[in-house]
Protein backbone atom coordinates (compact mmCIF):
# COMPACT_ATOMS: atom_id res chain seq x y z
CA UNK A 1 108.64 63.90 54.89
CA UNK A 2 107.83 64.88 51.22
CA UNK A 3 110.12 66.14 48.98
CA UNK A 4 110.44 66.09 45.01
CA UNK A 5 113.16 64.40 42.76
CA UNK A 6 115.57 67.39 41.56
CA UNK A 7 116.24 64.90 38.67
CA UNK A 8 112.98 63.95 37.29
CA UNK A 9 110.47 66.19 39.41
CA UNK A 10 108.52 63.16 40.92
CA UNK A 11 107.40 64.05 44.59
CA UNK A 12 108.73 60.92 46.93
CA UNK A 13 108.47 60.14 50.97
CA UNK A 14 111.86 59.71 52.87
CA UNK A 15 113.14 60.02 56.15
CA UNK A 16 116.11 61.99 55.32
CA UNK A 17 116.47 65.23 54.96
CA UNK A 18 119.29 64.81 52.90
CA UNK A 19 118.04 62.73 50.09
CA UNK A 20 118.11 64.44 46.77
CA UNK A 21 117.06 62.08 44.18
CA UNK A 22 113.78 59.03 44.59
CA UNK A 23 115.93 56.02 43.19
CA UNK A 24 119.40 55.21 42.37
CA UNK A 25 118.56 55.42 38.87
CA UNK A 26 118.35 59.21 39.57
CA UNK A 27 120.89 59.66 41.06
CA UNK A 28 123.69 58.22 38.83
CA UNK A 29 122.16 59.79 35.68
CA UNK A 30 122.58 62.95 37.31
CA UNK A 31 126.14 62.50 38.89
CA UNK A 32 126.96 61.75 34.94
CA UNK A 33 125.51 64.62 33.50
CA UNK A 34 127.78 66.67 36.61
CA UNK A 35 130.78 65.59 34.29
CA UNK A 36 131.92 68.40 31.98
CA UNK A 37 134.03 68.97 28.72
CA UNK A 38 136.81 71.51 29.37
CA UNK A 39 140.36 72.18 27.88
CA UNK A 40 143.30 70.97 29.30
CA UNK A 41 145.83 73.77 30.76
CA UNK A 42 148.60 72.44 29.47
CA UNK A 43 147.69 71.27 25.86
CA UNK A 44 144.78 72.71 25.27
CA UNK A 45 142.98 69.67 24.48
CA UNK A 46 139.25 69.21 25.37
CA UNK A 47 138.87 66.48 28.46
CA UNK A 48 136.00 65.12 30.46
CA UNK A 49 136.39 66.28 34.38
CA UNK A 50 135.79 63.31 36.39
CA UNK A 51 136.25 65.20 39.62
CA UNK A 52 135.74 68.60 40.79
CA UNK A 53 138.98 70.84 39.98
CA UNK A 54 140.94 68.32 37.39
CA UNK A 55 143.05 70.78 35.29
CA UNK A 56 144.75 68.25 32.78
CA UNK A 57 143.89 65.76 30.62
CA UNK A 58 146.79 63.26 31.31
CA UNK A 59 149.71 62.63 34.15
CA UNK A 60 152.00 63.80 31.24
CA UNK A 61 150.32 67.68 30.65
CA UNK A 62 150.17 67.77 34.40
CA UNK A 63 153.83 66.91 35.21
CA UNK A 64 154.53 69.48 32.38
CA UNK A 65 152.84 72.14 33.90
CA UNK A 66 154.44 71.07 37.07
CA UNK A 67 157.74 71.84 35.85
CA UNK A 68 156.71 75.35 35.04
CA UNK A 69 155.28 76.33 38.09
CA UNK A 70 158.38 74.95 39.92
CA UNK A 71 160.13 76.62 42.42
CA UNK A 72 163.47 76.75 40.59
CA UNK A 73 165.70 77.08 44.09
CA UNK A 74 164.36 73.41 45.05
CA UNK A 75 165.32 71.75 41.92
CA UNK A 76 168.59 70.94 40.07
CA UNK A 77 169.41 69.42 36.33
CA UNK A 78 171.24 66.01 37.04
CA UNK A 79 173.06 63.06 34.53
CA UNK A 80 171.78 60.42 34.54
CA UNK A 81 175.17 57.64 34.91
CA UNK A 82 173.85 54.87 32.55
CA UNK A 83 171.99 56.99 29.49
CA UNK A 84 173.98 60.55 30.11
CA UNK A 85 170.49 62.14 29.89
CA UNK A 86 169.92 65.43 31.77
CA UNK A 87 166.65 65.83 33.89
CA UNK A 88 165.18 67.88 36.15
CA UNK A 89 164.69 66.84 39.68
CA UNK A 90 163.87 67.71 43.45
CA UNK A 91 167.76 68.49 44.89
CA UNK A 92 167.59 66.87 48.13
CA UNK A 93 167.26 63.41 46.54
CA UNK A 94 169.91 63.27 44.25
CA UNK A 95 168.88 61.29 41.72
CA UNK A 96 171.39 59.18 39.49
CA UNK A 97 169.39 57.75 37.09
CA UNK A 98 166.33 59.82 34.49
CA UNK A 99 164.23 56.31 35.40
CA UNK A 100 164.07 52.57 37.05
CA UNK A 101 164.57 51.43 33.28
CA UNK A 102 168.30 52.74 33.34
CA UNK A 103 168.98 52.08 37.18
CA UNK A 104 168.38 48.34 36.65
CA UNK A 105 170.69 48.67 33.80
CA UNK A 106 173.35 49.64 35.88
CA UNK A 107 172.95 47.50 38.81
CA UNK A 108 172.92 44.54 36.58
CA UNK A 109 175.90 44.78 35.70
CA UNK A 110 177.42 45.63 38.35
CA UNK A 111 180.13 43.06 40.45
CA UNK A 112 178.54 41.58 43.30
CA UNK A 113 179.42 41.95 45.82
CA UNK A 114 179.80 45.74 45.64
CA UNK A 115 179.55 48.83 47.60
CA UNK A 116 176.19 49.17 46.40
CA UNK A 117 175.25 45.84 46.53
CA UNK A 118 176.94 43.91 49.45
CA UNK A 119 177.49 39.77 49.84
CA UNK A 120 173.99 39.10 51.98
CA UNK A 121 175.08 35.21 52.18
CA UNK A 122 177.72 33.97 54.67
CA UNK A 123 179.43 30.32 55.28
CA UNK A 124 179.80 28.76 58.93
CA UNK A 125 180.15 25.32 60.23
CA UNK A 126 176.46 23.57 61.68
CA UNK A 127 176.70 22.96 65.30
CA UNK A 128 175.53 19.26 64.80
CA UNK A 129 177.43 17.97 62.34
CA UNK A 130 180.03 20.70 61.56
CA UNK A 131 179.58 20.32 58.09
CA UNK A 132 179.87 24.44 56.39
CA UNK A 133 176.71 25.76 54.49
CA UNK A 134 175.83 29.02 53.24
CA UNK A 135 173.17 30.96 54.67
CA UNK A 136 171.75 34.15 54.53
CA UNK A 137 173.29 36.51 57.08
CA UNK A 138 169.83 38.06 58.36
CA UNK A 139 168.80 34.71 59.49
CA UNK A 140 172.12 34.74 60.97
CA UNK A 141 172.15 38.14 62.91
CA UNK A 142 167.96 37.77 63.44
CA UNK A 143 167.00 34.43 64.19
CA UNK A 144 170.39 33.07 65.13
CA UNK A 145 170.62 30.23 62.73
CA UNK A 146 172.59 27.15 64.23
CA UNK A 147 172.14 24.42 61.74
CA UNK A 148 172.50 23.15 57.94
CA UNK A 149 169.17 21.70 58.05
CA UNK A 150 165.81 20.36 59.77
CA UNK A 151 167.56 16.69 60.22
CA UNK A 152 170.72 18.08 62.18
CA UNK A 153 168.18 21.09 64.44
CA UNK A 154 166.05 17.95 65.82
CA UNK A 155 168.68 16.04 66.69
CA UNK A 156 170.30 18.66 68.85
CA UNK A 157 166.92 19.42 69.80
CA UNK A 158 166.47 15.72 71.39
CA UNK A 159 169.80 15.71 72.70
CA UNK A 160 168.78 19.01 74.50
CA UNK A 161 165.84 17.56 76.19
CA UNK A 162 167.44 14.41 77.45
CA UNK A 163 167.36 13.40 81.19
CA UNK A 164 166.39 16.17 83.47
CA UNK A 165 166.33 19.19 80.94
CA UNK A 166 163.48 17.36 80.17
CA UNK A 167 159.87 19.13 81.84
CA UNK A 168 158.43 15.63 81.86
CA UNK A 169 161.63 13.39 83.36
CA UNK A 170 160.81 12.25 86.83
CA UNK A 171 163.67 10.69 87.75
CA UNK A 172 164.88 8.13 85.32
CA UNK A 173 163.17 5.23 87.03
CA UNK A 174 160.69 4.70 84.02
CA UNK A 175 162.80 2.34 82.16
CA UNK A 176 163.59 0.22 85.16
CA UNK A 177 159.82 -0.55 85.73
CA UNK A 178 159.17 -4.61 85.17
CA UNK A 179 155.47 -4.35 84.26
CA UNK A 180 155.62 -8.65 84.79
CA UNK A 181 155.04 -11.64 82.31
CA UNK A 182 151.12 -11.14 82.31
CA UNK A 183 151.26 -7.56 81.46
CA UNK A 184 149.68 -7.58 78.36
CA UNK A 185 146.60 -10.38 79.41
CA UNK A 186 145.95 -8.53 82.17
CA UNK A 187 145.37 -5.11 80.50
CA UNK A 188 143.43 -6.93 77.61
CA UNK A 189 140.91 -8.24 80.53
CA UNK A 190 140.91 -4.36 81.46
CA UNK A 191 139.48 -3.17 78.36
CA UNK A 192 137.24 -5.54 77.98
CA UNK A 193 136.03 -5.28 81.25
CA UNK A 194 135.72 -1.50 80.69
CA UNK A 195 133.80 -1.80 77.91
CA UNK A 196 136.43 -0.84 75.37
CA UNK A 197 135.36 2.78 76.70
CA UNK A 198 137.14 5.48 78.51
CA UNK A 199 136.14 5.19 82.41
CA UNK A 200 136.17 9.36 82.69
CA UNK A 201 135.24 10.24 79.29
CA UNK A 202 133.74 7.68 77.56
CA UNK A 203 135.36 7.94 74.36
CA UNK A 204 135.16 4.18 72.79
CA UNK A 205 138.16 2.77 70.96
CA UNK A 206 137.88 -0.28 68.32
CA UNK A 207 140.68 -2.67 69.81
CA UNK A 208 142.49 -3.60 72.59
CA UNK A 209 145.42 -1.52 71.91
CA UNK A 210 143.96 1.85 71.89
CA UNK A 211 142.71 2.54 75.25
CA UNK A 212 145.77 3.29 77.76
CA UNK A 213 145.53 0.94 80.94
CA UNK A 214 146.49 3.15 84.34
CA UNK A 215 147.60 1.64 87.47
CA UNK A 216 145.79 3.23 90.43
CA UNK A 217 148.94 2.05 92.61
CA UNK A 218 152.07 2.41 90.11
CA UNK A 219 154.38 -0.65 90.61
CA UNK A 220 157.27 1.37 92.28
CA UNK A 221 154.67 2.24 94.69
CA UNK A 222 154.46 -1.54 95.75
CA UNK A 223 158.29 -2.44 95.32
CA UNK A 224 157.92 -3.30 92.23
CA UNK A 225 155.08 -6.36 93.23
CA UNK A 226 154.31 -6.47 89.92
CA UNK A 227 151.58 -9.05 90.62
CA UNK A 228 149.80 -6.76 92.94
CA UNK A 229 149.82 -4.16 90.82
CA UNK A 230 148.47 -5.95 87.75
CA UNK A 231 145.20 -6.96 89.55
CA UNK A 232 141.86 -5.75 87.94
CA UNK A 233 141.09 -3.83 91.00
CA UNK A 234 144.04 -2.09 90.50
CA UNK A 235 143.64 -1.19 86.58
CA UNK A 236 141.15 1.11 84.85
CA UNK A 237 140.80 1.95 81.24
CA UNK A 238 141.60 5.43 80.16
CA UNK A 239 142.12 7.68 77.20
CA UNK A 240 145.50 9.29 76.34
CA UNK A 241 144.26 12.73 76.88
CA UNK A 242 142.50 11.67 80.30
CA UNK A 243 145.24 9.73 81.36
CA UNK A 244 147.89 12.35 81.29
CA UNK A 245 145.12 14.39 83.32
CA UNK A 246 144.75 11.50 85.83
CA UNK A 247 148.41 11.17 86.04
CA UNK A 248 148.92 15.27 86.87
CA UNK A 249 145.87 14.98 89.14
CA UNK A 250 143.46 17.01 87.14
CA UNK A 251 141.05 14.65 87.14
CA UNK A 252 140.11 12.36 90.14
CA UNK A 253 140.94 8.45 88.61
CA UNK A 254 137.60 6.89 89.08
CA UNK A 255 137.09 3.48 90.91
CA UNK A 256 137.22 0.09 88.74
CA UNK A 257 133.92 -1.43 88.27
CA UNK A 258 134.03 -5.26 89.36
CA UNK A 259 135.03 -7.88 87.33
């Protein structure tokens, strides 16, 4: 549709039917000319209205006015307790102090703790090592705070998971496992056999050490036959990640390639 500039007169197309003005140029010189001069209320001092309805020229005339047009049964004259100034206020809050300026004064000197201000830290012994430290008492009453520091929490924390509180112990047997005295040689002809590559994955390592070596057949599986279990036919090369999914049979453990 057609319609003409109420700024500047210039006739423009536009899709909305709202659309006063052609450009944005047009439209902020008017919305500044829609700013007035008019006298404040209060002081009588000429001000520019920046929005529709402003009455004073400043948060100070318009408090002032405030006071007058107050409903005098919802207000009462208080003291303040560090300057012994009088000042007006809403009742229901019962103000102590005229401003923050003189309520800081007070609190700060103030004994701590006090009824105002109440002890927030408390001292108990660490479940670890027993020795006492101070600690906040939210941390306390919120989070249950056991321990003087990060050292003594983690080793509680591995005592904890010891033995069958562990979720990965299977038994205890791991330790008792004799892997044999060509352990290592065999798992280096492994990897090199493998091509220094993950068998279900592919991800390549640089070394030796790297890859993890499974045994299709663990050795307590064979009675501990050690020699058995360290054949190539019985090895394949693996990465961490797709070990521990062979091992919790996510993954099907593919078959060794020949040697």
């Amino acid at each position: 549709m057609q319609k003409t500039c109420v700024r500047c007169g210039v006739e423009y197309e536009t899709e909305d039917k709202r659309q006063k003005y052609c450009n944005r140029a047009c439209y902020e010189s008017a919305r500044k000319t829609k700013k007035r001069s008019k006298p404040c209320e209060e002081c009588g001092a000429p001000f520019i209205e920046n929005y529709p309805g402003r009455r004073f020229c400043s948060k100070a005339c318009r408090l002032a006015h405030g006071w007058i047009d107050r409903d005098p049964t919802k207000h009462s004259i208080f003291v303040c307790e560090w300057c012994e100034t009088q000042f007006d206020h809403y009742t229901y809050r019962k103000r102590r102090f005229c401003c923050q300026h003189c309520a800081n004064k007070f609190a700060a000197i103030q004994p701590k703790p006090s009824a105002r201000r109440p002890e927030s830290y408390i001292t108990k012994p660490c479940d670890y090592c027993s020795k006492a430290y101070t600690v906040h008492k939210i941390f306390v009453e919120k989070r249950n705070t056991r321990f003087c520091s990060n050292v003594c929490r983690g080793a509680q924390r591995s005592i904890d998971i010891r033995g069958s509180n562990n979720p990965h112990w299977t038994g205890g047997t791991a330790t008792l496992i004799d892997y044999g005295p060509n352990w290592h040689s065999q798992r280096r002809k492994a990897v090199r056999r493998d091509g220094h590559a993950c068998q279900v994955c592919g991800y390549r390592s640089g070394g030796d050490t790297i890859l993890d070596i499974h045994h299709i057949r663990k050795v307590k599986d064979l009675g501990g036959d050690w020699e058995s279990a360290n054949q190539l036919s019985n090895l394949i090369a693996l990465c961490r990640t797709c070990h521990r999914l062979v091992e919790k049979g996510s993954v099907p453990c593919p078959t060794p390639t020949a040697a």
